[in-house]
N, C-alpha and C. Protein backbone atom coordinates (compact mmCIF):
# COMPACT_ATOMS: atom_id res chain seq x y z
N UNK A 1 -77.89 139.38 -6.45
CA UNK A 1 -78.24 138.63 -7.63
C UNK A 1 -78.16 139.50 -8.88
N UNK A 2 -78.41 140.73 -8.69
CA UNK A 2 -78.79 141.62 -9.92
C UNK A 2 -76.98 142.00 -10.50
N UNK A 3 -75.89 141.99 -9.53
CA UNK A 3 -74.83 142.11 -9.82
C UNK A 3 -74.10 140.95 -10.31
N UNK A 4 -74.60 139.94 -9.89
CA UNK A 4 -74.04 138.51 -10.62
C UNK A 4 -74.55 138.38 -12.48
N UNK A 5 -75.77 138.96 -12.40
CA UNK A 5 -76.43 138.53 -13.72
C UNK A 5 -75.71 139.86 -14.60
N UNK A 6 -75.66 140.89 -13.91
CA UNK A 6 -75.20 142.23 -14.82
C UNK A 6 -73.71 142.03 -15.14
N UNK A 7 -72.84 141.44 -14.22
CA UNK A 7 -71.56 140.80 -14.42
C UNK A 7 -71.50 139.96 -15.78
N UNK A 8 -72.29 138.85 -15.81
CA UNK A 8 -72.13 137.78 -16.62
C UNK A 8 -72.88 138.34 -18.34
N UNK A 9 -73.73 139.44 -18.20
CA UNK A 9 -73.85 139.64 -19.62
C UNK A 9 -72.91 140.63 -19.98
N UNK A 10 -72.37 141.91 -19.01
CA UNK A 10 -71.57 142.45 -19.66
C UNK A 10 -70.06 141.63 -19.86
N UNK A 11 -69.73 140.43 -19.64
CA UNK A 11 -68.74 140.02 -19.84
C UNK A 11 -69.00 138.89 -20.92
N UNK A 12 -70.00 138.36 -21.63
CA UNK A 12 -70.16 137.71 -22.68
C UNK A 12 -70.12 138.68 -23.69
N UNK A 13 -70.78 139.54 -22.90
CA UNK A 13 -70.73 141.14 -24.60
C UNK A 13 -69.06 141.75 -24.65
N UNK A 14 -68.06 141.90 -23.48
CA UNK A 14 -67.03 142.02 -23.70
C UNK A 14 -66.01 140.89 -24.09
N UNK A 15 -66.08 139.61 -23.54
CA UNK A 15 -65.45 138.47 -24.41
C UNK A 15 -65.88 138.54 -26.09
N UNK A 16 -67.14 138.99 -26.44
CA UNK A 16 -67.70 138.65 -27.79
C UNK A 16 -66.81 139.76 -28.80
N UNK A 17 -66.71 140.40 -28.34
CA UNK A 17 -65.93 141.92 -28.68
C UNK A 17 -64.24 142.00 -28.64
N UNK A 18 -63.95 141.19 -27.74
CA UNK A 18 -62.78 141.20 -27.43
C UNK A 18 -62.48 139.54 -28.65
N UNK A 19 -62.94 138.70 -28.51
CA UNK A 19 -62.72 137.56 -29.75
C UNK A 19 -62.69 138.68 -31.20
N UNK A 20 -64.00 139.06 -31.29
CA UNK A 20 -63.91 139.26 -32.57
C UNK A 20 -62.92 140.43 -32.99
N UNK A 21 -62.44 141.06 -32.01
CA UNK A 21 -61.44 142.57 -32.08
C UNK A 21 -59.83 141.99 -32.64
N UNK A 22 -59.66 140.63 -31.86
CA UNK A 22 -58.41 140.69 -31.34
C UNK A 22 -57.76 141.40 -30.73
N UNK A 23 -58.67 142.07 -30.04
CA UNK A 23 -57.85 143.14 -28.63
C UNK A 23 -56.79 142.35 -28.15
N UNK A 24 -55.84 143.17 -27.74
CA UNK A 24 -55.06 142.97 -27.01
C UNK A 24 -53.90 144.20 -27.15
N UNK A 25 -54.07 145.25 -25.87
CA UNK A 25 -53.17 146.03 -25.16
C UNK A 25 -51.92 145.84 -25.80
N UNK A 26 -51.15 144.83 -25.20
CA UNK A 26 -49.60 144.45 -25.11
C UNK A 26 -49.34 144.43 -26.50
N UNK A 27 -50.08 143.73 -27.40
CA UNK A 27 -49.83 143.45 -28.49
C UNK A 27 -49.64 144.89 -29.30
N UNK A 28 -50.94 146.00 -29.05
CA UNK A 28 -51.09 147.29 -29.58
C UNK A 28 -49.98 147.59 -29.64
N UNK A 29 -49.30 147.88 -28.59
CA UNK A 29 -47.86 148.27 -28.60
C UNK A 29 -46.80 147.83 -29.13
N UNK A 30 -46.79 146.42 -28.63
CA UNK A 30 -45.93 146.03 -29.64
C UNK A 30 -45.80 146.15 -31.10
N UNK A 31 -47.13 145.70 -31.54
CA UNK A 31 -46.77 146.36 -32.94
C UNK A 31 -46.57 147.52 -33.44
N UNK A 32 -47.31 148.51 -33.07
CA UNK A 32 -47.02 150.06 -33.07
C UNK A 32 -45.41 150.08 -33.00
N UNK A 33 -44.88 149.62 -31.82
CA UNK A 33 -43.66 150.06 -31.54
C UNK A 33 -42.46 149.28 -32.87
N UNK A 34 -43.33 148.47 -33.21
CA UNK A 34 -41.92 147.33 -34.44
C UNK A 34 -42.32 147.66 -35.52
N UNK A 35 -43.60 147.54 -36.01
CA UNK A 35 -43.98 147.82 -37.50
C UNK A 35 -44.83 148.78 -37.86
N UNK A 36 -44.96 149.96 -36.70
CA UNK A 36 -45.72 151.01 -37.17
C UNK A 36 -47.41 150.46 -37.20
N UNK A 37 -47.85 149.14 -36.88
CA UNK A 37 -49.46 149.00 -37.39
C UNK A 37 -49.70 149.32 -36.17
N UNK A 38 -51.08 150.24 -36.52
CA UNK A 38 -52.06 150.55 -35.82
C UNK A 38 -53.31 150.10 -35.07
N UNK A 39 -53.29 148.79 -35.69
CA UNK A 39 -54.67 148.55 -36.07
C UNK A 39 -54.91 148.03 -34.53
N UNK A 40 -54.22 147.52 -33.74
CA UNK A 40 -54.62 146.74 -32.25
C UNK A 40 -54.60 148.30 -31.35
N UNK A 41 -53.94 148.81 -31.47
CA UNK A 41 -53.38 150.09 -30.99
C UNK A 41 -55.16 151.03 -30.81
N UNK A 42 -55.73 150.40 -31.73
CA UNK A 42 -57.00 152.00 -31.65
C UNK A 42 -57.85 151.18 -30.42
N UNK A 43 -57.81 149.61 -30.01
CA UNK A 43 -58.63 149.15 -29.29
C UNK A 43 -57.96 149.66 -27.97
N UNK A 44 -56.76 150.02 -27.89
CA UNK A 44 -56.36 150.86 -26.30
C UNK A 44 -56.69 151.95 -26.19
N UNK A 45 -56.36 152.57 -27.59
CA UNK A 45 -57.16 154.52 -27.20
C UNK A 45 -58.59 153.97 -27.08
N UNK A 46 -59.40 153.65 -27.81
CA UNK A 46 -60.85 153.43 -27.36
C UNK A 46 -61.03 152.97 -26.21
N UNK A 47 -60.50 152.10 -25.28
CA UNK A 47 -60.43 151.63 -23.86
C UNK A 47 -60.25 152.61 -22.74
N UNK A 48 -59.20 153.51 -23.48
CA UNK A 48 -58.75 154.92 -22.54
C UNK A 48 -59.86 155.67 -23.03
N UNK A 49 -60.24 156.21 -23.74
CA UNK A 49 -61.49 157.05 -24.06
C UNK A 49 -62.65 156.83 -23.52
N UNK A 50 -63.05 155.83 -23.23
CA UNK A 50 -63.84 155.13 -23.11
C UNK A 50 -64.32 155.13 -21.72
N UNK A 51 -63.21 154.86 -21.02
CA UNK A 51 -63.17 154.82 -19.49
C UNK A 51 -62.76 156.07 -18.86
N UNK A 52 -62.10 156.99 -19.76
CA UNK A 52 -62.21 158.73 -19.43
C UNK A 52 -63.45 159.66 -19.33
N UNK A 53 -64.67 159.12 -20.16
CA UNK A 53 -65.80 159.57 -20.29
C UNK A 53 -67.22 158.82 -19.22
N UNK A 54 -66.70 157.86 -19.56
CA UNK A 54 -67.36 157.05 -18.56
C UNK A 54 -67.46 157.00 -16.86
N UNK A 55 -66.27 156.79 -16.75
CA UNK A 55 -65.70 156.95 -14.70
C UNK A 55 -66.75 158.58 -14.48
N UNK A 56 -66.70 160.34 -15.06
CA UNK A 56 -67.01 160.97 -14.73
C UNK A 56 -68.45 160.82 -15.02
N UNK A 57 -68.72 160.09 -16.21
CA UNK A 57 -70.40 160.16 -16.11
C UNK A 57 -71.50 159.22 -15.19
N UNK A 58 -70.77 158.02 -14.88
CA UNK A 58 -71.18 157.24 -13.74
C UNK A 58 -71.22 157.95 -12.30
N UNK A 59 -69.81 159.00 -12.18
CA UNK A 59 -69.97 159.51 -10.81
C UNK A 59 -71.16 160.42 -10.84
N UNK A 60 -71.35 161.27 -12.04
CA UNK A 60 -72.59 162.30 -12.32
C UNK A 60 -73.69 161.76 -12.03
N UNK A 61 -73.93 160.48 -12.33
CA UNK A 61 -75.40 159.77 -12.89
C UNK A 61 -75.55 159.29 -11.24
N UNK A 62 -74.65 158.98 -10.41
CA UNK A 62 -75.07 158.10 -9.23
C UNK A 62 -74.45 159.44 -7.87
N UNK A 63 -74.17 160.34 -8.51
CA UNK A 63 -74.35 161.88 -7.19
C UNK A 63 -73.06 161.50 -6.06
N UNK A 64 -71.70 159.95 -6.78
CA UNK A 64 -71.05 160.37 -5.78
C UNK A 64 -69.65 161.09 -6.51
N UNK A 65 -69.17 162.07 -4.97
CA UNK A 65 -68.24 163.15 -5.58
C UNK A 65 -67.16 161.83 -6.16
N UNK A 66 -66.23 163.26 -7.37
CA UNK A 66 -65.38 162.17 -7.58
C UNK A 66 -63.68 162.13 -7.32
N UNK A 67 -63.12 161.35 -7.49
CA UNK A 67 -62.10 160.49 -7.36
C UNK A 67 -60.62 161.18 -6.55
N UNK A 68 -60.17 161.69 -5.69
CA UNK A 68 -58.87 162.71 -5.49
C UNK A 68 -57.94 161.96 -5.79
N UNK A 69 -56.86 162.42 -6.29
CA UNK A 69 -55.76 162.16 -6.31
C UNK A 69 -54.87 163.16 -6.05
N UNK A 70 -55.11 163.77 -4.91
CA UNK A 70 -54.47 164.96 -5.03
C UNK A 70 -53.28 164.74 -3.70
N UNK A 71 -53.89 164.05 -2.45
CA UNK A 71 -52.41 162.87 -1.58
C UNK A 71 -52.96 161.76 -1.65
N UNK A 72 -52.55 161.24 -2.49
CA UNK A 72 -52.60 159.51 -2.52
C UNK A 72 -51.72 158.94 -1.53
N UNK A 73 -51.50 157.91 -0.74
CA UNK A 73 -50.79 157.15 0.19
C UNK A 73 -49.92 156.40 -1.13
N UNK A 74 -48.54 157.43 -1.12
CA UNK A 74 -47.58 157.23 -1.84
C UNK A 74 -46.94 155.60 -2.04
N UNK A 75 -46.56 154.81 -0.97
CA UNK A 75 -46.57 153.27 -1.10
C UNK A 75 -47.86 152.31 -1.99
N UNK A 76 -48.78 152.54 -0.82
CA UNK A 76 -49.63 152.42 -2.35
C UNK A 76 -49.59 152.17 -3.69
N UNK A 77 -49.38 153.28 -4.05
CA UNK A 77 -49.55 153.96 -5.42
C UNK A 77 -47.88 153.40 -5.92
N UNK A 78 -46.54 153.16 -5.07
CA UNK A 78 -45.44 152.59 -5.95
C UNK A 78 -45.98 151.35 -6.13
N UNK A 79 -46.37 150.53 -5.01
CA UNK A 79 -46.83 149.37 -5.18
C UNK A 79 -47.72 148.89 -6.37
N UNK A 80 -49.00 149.33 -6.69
CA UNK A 80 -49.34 149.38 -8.00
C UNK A 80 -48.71 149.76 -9.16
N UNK A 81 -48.06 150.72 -9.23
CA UNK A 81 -46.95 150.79 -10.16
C UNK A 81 -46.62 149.57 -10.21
N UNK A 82 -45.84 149.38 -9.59
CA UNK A 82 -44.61 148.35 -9.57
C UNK A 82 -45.19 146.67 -10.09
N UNK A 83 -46.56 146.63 -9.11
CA UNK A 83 -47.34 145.42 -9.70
C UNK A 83 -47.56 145.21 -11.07
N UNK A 84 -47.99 146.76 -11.56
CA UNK A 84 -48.84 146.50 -13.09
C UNK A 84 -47.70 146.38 -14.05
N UNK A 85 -46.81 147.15 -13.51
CA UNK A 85 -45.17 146.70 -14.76
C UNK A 85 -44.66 144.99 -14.58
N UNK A 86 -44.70 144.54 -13.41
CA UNK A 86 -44.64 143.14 -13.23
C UNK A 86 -45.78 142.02 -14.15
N UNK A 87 -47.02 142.84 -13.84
CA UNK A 87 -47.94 141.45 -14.87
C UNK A 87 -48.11 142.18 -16.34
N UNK A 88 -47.56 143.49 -16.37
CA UNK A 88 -47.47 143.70 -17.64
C UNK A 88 -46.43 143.04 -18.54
N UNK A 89 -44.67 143.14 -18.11
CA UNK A 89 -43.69 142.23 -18.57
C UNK A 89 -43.66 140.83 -18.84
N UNK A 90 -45.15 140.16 -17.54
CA UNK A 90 -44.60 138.47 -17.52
C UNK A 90 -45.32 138.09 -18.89
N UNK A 91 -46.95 139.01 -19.18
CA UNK A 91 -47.91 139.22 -19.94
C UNK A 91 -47.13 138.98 -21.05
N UNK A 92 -46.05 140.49 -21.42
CA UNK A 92 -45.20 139.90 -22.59
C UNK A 92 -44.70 139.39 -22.69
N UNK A 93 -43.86 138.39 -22.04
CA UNK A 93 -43.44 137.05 -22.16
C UNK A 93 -43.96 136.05 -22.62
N UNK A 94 -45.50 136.28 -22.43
CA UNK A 94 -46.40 135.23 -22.87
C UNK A 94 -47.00 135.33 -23.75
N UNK A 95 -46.82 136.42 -24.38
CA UNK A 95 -47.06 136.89 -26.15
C UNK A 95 -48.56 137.33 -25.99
N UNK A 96 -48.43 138.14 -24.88
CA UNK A 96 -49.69 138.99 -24.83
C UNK A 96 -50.79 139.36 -23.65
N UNK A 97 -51.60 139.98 -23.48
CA UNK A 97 -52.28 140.48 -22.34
C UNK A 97 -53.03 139.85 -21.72
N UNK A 98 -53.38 140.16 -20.64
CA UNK A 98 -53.90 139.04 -19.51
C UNK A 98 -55.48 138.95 -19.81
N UNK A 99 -55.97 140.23 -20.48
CA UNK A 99 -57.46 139.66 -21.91
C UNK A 99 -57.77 139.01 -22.37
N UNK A 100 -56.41 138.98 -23.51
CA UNK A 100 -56.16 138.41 -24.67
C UNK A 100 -56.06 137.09 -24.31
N UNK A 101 -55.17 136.85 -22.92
CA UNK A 101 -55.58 135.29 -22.79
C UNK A 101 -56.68 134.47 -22.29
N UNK A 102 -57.69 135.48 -21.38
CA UNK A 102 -58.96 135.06 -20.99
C UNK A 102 -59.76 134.71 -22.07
N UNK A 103 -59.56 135.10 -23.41
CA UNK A 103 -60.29 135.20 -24.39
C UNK A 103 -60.00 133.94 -25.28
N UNK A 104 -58.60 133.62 -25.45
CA UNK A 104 -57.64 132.66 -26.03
C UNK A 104 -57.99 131.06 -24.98
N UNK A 105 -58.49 131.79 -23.82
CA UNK A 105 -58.40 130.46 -23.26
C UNK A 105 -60.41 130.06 -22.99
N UNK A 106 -60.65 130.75 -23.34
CA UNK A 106 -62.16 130.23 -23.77
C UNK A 106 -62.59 129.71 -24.52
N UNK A 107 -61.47 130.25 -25.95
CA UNK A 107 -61.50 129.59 -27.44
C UNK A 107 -60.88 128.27 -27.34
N UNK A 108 -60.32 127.43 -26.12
CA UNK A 108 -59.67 126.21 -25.78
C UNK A 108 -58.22 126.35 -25.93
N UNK A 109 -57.50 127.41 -25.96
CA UNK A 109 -56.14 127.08 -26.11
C UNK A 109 -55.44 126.97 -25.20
N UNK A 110 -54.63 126.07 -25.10
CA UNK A 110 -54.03 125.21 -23.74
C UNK A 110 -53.15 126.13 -22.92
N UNK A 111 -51.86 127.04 -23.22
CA UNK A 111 -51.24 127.55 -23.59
C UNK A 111 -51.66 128.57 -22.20
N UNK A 112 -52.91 129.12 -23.22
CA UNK A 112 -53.38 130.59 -22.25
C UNK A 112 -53.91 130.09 -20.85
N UNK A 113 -54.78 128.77 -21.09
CA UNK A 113 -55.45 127.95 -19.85
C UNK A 113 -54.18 128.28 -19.03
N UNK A 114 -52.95 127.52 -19.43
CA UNK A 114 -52.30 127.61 -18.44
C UNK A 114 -51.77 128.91 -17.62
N UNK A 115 -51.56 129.49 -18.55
CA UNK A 115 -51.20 131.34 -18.11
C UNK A 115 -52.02 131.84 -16.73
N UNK A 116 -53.52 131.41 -17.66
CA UNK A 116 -54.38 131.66 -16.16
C UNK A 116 -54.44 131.36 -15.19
N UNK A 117 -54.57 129.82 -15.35
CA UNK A 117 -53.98 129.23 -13.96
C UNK A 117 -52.70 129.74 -13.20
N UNK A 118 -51.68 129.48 -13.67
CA UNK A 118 -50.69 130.86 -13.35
C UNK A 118 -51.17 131.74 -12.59
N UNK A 119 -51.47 132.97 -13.61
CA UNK A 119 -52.18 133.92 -13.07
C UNK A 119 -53.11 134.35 -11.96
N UNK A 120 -53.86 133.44 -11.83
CA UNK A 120 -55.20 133.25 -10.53
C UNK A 120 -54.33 132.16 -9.30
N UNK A 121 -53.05 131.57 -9.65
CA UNK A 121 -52.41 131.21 -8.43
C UNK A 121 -51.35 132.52 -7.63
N UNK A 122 -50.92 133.39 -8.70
CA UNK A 122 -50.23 134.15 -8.02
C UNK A 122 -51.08 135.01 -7.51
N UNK A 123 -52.30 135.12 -7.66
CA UNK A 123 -53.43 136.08 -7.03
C UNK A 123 -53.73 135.53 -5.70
N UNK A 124 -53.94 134.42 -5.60
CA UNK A 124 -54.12 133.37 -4.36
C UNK A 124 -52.81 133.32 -3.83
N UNK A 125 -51.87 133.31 -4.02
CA UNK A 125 -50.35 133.40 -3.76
C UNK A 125 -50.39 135.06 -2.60
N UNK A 126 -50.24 136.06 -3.60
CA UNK A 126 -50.20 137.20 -3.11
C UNK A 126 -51.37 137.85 -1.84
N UNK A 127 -52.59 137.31 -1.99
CA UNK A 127 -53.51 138.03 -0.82
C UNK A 127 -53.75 136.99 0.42
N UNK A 128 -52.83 135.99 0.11
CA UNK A 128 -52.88 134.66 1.26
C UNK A 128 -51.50 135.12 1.74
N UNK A 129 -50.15 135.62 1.28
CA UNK A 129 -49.17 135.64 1.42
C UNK A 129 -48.16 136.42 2.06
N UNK A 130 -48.55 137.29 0.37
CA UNK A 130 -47.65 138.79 0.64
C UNK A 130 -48.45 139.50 1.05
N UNK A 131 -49.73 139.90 0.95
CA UNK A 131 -50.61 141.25 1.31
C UNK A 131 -50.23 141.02 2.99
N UNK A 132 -50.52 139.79 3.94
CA UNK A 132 -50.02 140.46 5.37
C UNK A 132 -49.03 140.50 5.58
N UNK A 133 -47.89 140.30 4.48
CA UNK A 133 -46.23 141.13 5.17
C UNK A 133 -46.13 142.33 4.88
N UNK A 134 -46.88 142.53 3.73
CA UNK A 134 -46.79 144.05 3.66
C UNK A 134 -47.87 144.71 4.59
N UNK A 135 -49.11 144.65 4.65
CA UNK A 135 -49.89 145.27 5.43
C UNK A 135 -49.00 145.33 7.01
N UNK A 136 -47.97 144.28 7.23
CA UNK A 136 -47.75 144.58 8.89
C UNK A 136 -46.32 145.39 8.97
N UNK A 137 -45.88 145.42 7.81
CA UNK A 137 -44.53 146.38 7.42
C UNK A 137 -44.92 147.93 7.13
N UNK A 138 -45.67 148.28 6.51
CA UNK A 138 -46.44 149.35 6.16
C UNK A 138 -46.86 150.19 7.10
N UNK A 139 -47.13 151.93 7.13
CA UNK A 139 -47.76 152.45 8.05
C UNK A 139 -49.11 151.90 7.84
C-alpha cells in the first residue's frame, strides 16, 4: 500500500512539473539540433544530473552495493539498445517523447491518447509475444 500511495504522489508532482516544464527529451534535441534553443534541452541535463546523483545516494542511504557493469550479458544490453532507439524514433514520429505524451494525454489530447494506447499495446504485444521467442532462442 505504502508503494501504491508513494507512486501516485510522486507522479502527480512529476506530471505537475512535466505540464508546466514542457519537458520533453526528443523535443530538447530536436531543437538544440535545428535552431540552437536550449531551453527544453536543460530539462534532459537536469534529468541526467539528477539521476547521476541520486541512483548513488539511494544505494548509500539503503546499504545496497552498487550497480556492475563491468560483464553485462551482452544480448541483453544490444537488445535494450536496440529497443530504446526503436521507441525513441517511433516517439519522433509522433512529434515527441513518450512523457510528453503521458502528459499531453492527461491534458485530453486525442492524438497522444492514442499514441498511448499504441504504446501500452505494443507492451502487451511484446511480453505476451516476443519476450518467449526470445527468452527460448537466447542462452
Amino acid at each position: 500500500m505504502t508503494a501504491a500511495i508513494s507512486t501516485f504522489i510522486i507522479g502527480i508532482i512529476l506530471g505537475y512539473l512535466g505540464q508546466r516544464s514542457r519537458m520533453c527529451f526528443v523535443g530538447g534535441i530536436r531543437d538544440f539540433v535545428l535552431v540552437r534553443d536550449t531551453y527544453l534541452l536543460r530539462g534532459l541535463i537536469a534529468f541526467g544530473l539528477t539521476a547521476w546523483l541520486t541512483f548513488p545516494m539511494t544505494g548509500l542511504i539503503l546499504g545496497s552495493r552498487p550497480l556492475s557493469f563491468t560483464n553485462p550479458d551482452g544480448v541483453a544490453v544490444l537488445l535494450t539498445i536496440f529497443g530504446g532507439f526503436g521507441v525513441g524514433y517511433v516517439s519522433t514520429l509522433a512529434n515527441g517523447c513518450p512523457f510528453r505524451q503521458h502528459v499531453l494525454a492527461a491534458q485530453g489530447v486525442r492524438s497522444s491518447i492514442a499514441y498511448l494506447a499504441g504504446f501500452l499495446a505494443g507492451a502487451v504485444i511484446f511480453h505476451s509475444w516476443i519476450e518467449p521467442l526470445l527468452l527460448r532462442f537466447l542462452p
